[in-house]
PDB file of N, CA and C in Angstrom:
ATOM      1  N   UNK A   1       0.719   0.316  14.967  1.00  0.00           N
ATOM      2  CA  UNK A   1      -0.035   1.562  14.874  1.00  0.00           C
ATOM      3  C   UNK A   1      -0.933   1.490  13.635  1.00  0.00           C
ATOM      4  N   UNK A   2      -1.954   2.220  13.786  1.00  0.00           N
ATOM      5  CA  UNK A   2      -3.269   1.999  12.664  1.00  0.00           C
ATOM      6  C   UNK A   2      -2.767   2.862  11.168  1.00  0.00           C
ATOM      7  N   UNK A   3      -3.049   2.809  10.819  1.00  0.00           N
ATOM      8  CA  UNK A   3      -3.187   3.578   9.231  1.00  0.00           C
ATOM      9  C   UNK A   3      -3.569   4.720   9.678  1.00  0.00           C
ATOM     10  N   UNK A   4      -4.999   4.928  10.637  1.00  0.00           N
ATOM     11  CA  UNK A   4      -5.611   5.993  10.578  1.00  0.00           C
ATOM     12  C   UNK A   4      -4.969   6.677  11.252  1.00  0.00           C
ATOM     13  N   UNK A   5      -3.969   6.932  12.325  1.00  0.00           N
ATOM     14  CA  UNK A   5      -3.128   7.188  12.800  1.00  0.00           C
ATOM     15  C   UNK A   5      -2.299   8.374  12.233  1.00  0.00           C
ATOM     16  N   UNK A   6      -2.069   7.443  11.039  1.00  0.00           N
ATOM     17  CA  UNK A   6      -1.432   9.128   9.583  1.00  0.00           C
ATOM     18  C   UNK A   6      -2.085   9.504   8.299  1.00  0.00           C
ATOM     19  N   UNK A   7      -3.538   9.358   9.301  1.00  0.00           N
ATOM     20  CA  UNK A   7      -4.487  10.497   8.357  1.00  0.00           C
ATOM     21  C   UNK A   7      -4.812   9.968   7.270  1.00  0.00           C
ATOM     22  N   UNK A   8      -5.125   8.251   7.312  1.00  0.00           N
ATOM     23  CA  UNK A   8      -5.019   7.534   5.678  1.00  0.00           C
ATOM     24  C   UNK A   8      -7.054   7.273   6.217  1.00  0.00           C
ATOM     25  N   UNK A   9      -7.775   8.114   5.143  1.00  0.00           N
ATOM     26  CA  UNK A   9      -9.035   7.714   5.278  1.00  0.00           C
ATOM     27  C   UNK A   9      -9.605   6.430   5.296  1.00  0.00           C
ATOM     28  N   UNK A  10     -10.380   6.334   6.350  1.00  0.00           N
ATOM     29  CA  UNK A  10     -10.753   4.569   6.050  1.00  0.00           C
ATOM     30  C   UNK A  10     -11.904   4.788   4.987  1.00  0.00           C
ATOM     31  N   UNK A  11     -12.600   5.741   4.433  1.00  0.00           N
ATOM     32  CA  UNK A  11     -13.567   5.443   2.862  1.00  0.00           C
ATOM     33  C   UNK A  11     -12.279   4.898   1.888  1.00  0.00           C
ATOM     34  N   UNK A  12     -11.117   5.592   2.079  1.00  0.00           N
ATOM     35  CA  UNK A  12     -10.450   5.280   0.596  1.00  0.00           C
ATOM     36  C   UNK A  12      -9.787   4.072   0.883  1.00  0.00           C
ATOM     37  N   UNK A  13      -9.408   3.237   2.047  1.00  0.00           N
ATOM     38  CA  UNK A  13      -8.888   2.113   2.637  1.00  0.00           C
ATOM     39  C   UNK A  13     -10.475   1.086   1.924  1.00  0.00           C
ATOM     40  N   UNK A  14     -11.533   1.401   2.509  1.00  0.00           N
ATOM     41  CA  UNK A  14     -12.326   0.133   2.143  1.00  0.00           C
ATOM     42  C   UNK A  14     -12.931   0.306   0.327  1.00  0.00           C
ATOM     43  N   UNK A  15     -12.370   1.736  -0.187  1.00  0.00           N
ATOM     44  CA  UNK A  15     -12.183   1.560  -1.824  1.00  0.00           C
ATOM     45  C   UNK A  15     -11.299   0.809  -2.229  1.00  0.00           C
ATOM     46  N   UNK A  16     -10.553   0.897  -1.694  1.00  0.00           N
ATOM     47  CA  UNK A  16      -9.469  -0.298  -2.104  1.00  0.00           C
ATOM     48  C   UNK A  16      -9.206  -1.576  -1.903  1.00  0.00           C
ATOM     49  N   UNK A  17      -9.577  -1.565  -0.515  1.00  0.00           N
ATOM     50  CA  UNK A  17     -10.053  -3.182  -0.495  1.00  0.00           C
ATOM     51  C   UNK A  17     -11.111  -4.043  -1.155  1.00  0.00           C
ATOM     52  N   UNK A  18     -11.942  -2.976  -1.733  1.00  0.00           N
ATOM     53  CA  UNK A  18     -13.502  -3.320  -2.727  1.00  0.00           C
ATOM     54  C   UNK A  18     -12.992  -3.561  -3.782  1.00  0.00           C
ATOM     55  N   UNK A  19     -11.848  -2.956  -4.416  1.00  0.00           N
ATOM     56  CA  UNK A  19     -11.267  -2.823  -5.670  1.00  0.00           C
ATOM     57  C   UNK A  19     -10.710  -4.190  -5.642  1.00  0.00           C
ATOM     58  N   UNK A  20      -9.813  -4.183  -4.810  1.00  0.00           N
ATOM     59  CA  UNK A  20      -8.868  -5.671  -5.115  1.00  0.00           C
ATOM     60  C   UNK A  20      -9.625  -6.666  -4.595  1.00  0.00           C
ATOM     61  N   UNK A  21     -11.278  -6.793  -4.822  1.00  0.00           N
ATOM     62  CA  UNK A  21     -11.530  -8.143  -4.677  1.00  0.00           C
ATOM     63  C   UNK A  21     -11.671  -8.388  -6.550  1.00  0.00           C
ATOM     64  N   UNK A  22     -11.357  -7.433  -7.612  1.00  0.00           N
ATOM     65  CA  UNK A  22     -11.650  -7.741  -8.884  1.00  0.00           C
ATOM     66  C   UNK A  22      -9.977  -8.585  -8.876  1.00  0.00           C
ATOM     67  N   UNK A  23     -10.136  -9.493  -9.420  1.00  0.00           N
ATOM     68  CA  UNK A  23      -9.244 -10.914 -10.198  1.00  0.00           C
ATOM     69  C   UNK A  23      -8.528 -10.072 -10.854  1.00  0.00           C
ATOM     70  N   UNK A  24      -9.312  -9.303 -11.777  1.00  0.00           N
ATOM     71  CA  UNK A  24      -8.375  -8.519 -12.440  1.00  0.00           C
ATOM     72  C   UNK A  24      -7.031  -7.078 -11.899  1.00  0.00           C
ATOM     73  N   UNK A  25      -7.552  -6.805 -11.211  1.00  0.00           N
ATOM     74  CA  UNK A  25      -6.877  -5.590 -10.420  1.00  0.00           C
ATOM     75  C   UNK A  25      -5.929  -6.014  -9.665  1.00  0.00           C
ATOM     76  N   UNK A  26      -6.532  -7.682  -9.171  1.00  0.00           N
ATOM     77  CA  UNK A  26      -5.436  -7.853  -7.624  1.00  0.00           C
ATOM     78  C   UNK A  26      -4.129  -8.425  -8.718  1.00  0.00           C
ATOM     79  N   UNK A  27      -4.589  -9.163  -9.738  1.00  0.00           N
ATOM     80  CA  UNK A  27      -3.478  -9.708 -10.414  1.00  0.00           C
ATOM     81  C   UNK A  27      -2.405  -8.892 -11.022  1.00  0.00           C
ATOM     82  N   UNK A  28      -2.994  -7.698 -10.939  1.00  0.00           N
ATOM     83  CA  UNK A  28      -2.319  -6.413 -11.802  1.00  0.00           C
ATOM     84  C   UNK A  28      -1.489  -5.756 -10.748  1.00  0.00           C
ATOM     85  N   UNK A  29      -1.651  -5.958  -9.579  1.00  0.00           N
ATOM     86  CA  UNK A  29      -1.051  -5.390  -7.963  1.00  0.00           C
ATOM     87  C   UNK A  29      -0.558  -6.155  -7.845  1.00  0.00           C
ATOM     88  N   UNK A  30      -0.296  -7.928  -7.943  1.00  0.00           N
ATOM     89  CA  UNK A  30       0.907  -8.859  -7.561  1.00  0.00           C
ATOM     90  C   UNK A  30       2.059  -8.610  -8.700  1.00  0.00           C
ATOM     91  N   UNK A  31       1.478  -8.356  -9.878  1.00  0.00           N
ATOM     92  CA  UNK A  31       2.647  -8.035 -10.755  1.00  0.00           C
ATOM     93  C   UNK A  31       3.436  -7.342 -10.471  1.00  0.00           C
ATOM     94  N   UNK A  32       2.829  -5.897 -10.192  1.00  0.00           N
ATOM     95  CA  UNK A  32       3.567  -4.504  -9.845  1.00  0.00           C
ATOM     96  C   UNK A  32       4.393  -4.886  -8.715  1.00  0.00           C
ATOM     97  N   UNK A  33       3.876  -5.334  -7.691  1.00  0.00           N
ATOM     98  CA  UNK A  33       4.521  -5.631  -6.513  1.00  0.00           C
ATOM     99  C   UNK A  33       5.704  -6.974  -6.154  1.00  0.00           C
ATOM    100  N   UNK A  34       5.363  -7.360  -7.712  1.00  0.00           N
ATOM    101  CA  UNK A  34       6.549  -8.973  -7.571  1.00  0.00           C
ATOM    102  C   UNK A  34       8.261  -8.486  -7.628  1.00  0.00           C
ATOM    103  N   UNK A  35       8.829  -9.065  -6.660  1.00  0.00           N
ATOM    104  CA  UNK A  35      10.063  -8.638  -6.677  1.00  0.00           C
ATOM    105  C   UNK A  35      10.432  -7.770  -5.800  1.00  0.00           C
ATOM    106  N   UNK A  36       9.534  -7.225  -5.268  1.00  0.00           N
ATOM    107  CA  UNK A  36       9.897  -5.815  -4.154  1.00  0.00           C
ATOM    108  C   UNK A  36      10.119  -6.114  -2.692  1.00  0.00           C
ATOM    109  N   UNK A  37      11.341  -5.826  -3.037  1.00  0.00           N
ATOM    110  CA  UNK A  37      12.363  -6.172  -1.233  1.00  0.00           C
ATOM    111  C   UNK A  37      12.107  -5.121  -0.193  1.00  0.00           C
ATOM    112  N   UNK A  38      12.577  -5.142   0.951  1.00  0.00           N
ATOM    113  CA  UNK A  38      12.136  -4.734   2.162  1.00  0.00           C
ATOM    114  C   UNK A  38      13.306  -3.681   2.036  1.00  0.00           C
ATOM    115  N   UNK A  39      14.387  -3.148   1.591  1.00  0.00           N
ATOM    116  CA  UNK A  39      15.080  -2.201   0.742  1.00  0.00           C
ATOM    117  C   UNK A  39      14.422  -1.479  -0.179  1.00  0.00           C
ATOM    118  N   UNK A  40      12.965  -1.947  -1.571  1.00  0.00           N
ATOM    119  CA  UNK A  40      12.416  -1.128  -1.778  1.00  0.00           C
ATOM    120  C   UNK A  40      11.447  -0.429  -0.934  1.00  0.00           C
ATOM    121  N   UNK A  41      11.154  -1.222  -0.215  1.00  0.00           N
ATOM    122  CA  UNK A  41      10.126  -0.570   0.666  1.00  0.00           C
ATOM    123  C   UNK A  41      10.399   0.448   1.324  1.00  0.00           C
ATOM    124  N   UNK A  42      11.759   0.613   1.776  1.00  0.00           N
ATOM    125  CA  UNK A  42      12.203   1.697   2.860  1.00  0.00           C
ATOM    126  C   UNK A  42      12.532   3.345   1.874  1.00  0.00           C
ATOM    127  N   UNK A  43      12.838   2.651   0.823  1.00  0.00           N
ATOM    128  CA  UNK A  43      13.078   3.858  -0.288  1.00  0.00           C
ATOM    129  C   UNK A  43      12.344   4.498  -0.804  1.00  0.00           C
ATOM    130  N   UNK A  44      12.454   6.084  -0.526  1.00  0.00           N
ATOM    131  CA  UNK A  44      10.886   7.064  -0.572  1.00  0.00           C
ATOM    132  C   UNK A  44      10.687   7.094  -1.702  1.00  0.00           C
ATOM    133  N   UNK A  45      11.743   7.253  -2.912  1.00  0.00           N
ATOM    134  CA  UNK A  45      11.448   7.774  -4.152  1.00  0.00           C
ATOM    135  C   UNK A  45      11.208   6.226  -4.689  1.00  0.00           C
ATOM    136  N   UNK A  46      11.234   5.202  -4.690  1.00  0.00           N
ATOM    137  CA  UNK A  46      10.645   3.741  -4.751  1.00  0.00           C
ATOM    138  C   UNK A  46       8.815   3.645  -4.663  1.00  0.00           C
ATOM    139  N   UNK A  47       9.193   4.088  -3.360  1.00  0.00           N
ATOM    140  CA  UNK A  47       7.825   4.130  -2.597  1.00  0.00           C
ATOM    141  C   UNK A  47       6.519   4.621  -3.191  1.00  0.00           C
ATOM    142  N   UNK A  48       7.196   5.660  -3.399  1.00  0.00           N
ATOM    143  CA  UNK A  48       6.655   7.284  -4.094  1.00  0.00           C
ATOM    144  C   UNK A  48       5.812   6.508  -5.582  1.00  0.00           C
ATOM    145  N   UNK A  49       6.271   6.176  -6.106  1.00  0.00           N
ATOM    146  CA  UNK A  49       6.345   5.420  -7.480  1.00  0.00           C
ATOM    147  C   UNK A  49       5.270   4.241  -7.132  1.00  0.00           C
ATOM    148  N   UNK A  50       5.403   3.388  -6.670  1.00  0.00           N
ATOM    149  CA  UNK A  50       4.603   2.596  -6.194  1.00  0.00           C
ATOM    150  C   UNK A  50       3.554   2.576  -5.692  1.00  0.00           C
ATOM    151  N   UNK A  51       3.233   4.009  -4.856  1.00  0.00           N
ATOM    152  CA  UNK A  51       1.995   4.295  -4.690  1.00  0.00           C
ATOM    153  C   UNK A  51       1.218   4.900  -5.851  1.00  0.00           C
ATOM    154  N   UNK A  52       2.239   5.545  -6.798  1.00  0.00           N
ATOM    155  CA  UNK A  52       1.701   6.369  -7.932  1.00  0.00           C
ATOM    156  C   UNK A  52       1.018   5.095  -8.722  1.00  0.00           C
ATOM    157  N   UNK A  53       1.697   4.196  -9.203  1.00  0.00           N
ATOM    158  CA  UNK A  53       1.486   2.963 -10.068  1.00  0.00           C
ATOM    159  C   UNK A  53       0.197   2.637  -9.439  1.00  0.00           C
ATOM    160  N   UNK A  54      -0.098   2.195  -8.147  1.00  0.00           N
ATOM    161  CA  UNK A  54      -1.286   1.186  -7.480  1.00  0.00           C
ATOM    162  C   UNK A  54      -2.040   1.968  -7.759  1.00  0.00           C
ATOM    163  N   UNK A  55      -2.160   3.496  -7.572  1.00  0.00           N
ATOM    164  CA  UNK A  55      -3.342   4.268  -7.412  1.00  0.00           C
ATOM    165  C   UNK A  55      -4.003   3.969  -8.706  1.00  0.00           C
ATOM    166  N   UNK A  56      -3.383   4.019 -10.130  1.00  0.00           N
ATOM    167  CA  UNK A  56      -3.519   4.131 -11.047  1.00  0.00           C
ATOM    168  C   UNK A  56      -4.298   2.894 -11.767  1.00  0.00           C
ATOM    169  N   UNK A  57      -3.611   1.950 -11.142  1.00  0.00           N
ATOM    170  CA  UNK A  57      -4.122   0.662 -11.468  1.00  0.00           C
ATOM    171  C   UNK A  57      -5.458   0.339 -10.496  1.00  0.00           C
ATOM    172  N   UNK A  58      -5.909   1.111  -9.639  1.00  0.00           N
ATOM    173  CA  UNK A  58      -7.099   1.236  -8.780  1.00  0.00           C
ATOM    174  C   UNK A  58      -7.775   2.027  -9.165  1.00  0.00           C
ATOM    175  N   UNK A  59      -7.726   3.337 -10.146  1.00  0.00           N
ATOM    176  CA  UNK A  59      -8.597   3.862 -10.027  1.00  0.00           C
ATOM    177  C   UNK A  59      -8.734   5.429  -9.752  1.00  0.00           C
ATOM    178  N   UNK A  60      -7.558   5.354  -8.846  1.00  0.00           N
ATOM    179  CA  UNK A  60      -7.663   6.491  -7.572  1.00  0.00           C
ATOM    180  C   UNK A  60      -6.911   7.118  -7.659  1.00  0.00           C
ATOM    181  N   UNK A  61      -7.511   8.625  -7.595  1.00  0.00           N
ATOM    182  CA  UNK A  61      -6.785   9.874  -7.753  1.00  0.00           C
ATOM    183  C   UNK A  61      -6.202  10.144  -6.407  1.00  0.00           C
ATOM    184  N   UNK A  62      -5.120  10.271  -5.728  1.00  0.00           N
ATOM    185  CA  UNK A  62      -4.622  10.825  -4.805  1.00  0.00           C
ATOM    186  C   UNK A  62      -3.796  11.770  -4.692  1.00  0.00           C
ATOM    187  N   UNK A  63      -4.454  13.058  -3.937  1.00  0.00           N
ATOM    188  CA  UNK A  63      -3.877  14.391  -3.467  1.00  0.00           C
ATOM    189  C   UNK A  63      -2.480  13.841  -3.042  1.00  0.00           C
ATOM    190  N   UNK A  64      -1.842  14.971  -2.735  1.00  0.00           N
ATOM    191  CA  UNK A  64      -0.114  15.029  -2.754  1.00  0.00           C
ATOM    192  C   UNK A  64      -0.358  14.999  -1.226  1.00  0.00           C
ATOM    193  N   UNK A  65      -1.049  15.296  -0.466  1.00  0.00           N
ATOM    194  CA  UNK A  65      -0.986  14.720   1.122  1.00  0.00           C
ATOM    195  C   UNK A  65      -1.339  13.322   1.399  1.00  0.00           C
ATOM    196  N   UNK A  66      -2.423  12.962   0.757  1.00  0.00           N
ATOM    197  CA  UNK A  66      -2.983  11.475   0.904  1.00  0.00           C
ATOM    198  C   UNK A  66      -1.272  10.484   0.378  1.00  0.00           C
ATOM    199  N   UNK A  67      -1.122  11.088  -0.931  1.00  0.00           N
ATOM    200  CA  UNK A  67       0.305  10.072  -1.291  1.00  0.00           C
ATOM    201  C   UNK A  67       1.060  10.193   0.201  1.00  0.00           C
ATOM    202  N   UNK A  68       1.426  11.360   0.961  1.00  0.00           N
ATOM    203  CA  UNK A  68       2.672  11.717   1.730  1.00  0.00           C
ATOM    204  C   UNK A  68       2.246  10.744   2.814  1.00  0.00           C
ATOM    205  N   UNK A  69       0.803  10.430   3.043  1.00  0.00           N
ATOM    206  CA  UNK A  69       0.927   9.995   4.226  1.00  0.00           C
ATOM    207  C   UNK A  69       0.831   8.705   4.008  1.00  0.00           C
ATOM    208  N   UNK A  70       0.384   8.072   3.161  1.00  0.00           N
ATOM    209  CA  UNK A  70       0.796   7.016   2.579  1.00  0.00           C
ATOM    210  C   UNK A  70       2.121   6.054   2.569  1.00  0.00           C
ATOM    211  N   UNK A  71       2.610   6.977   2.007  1.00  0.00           N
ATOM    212  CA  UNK A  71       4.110   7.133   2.082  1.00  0.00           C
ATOM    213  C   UNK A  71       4.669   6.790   3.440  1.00  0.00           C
ATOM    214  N   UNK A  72       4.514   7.750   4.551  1.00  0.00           N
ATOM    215  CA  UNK A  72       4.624   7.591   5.956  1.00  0.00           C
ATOM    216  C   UNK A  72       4.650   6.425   6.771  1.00  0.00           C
ATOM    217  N   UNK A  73       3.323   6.191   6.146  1.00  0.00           N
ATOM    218  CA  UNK A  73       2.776   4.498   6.817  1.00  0.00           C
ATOM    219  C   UNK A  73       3.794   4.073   6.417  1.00  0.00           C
ATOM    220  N   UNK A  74       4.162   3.358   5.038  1.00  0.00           N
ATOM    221  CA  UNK A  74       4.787   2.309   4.236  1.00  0.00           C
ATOM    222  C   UNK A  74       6.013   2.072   4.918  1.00  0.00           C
ATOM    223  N   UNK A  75       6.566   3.751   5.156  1.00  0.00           N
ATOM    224  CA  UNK A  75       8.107   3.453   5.806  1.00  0.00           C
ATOM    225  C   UNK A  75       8.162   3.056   7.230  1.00  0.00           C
ATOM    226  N   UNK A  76       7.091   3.809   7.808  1.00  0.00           N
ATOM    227  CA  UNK A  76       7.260   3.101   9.410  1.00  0.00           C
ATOM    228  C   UNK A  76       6.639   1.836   9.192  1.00  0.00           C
ATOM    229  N   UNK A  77       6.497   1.233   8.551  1.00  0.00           N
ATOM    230  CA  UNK A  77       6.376  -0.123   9.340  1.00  0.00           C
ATOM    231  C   UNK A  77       7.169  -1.055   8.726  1.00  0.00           C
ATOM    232  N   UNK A  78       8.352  -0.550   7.770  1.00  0.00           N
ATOM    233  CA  UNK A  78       9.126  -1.533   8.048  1.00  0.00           C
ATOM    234  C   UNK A  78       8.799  -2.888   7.133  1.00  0.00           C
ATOM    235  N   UNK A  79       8.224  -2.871   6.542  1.00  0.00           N
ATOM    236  CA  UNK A  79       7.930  -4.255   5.976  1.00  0.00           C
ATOM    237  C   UNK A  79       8.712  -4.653   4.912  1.00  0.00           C
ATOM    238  N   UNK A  80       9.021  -6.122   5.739  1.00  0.00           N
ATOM    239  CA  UNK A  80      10.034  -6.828   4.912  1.00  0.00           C
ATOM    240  C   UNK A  80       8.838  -8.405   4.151  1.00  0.00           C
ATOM    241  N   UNK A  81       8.518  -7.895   2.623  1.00  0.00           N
ATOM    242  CA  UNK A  81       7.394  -8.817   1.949  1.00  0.00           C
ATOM    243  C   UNK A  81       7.885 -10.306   2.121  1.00  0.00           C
ATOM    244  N   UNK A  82       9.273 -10.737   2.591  1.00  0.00           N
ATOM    245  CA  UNK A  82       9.284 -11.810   2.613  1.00  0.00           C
ATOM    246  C   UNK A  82       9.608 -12.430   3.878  1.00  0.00           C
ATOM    247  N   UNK A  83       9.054 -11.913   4.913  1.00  0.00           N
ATOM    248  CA  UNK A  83       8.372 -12.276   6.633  1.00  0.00           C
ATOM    249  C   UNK A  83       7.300 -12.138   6.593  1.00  0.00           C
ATOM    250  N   UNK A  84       6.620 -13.624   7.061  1.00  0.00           N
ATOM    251  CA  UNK A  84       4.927 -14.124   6.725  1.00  0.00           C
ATOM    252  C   UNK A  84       4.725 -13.407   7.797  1.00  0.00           C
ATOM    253  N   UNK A  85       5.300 -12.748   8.907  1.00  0.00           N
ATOM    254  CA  UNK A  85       5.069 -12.031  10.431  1.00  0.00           C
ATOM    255  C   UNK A  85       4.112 -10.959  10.085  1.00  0.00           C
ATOM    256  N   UNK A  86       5.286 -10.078   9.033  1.00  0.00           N
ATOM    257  CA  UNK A  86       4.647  -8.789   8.730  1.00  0.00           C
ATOM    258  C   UNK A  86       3.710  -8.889   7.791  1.00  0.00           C
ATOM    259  N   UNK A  87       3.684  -9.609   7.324  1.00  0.00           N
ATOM    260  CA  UNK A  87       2.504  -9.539   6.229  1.00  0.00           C
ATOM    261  C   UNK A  87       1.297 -10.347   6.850  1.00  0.00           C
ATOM    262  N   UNK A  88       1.575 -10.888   8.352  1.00  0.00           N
ATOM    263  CA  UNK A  88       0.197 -11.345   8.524  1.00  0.00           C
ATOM    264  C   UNK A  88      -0.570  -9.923   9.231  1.00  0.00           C
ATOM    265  N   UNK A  89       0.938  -9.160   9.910  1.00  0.00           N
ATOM    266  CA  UNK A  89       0.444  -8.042  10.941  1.00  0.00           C
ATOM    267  C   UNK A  89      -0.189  -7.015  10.233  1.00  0.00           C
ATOM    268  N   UNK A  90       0.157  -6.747   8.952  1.00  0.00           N
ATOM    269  CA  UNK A  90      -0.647  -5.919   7.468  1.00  0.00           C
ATOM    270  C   UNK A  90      -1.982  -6.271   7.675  1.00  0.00           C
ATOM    271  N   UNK A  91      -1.909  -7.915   7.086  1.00  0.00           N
ATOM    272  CA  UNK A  91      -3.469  -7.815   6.658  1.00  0.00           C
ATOM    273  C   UNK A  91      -4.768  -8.096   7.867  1.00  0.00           C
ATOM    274  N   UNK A  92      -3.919  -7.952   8.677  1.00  0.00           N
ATOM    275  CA  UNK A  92      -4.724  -7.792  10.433  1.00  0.00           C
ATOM    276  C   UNK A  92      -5.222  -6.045  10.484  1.00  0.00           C
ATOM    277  N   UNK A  93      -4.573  -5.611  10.166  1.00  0.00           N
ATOM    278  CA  UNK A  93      -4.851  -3.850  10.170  1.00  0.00           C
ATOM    279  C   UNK A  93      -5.711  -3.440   9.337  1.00  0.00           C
ATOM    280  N   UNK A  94      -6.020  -4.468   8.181  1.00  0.00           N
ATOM    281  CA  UNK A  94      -6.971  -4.136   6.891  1.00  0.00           C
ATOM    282  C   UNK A  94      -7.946  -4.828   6.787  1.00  0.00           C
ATOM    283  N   UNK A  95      -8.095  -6.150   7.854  1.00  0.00           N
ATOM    284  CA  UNK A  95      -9.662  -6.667   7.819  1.00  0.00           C
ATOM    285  C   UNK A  95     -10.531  -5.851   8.124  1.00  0.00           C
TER     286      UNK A  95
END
């Protein structure tokens, strides 16, 4: 299922993909994100945090609905970062 699906704007989807072509930003998003199991992923108040951190390190102010649905996505799909499956089926949804 798409992103847009739960109301995640595609302007602020291709801000972010504009963002993390800077060296600097994406390196600052593998940090944040090193270590994070498919257990953090499922965990809202984890989650929650993680979107707070990226936004921050992007740039981007996000309303308390944009986080929720955010949020939404992250948990339905389940992603376990260390199955090349799901992470190829991710970055298929974001070309």
């Amino acid at each position: 299922m798409s992103y847009q699906h739960y109301g995640i704007d595609p302007a602020l989807v291709e801000r972010v993909k504009f963002k993390m072509k800077n060296p600097e930003i994406k390196e600052r998003m593998k940090m944040l994100l090193q270590g994070v199991t498919k257990a953090d992923l499922q965990d809202y108040t984890k989650v929650t945090r993680l979107i707070g951190l990226a936004a921050g390190i992007l740039g981007e102010k996000l309303s308390g609905s944009q986080t929720n649905q955010i949020l939404e996505f992250i948990l339905a799909q389940k992603i376990d970062p260390n199955n090349a499956f799901h992470l190829i089926k991710l970055w298929s949804m974001f070309r």
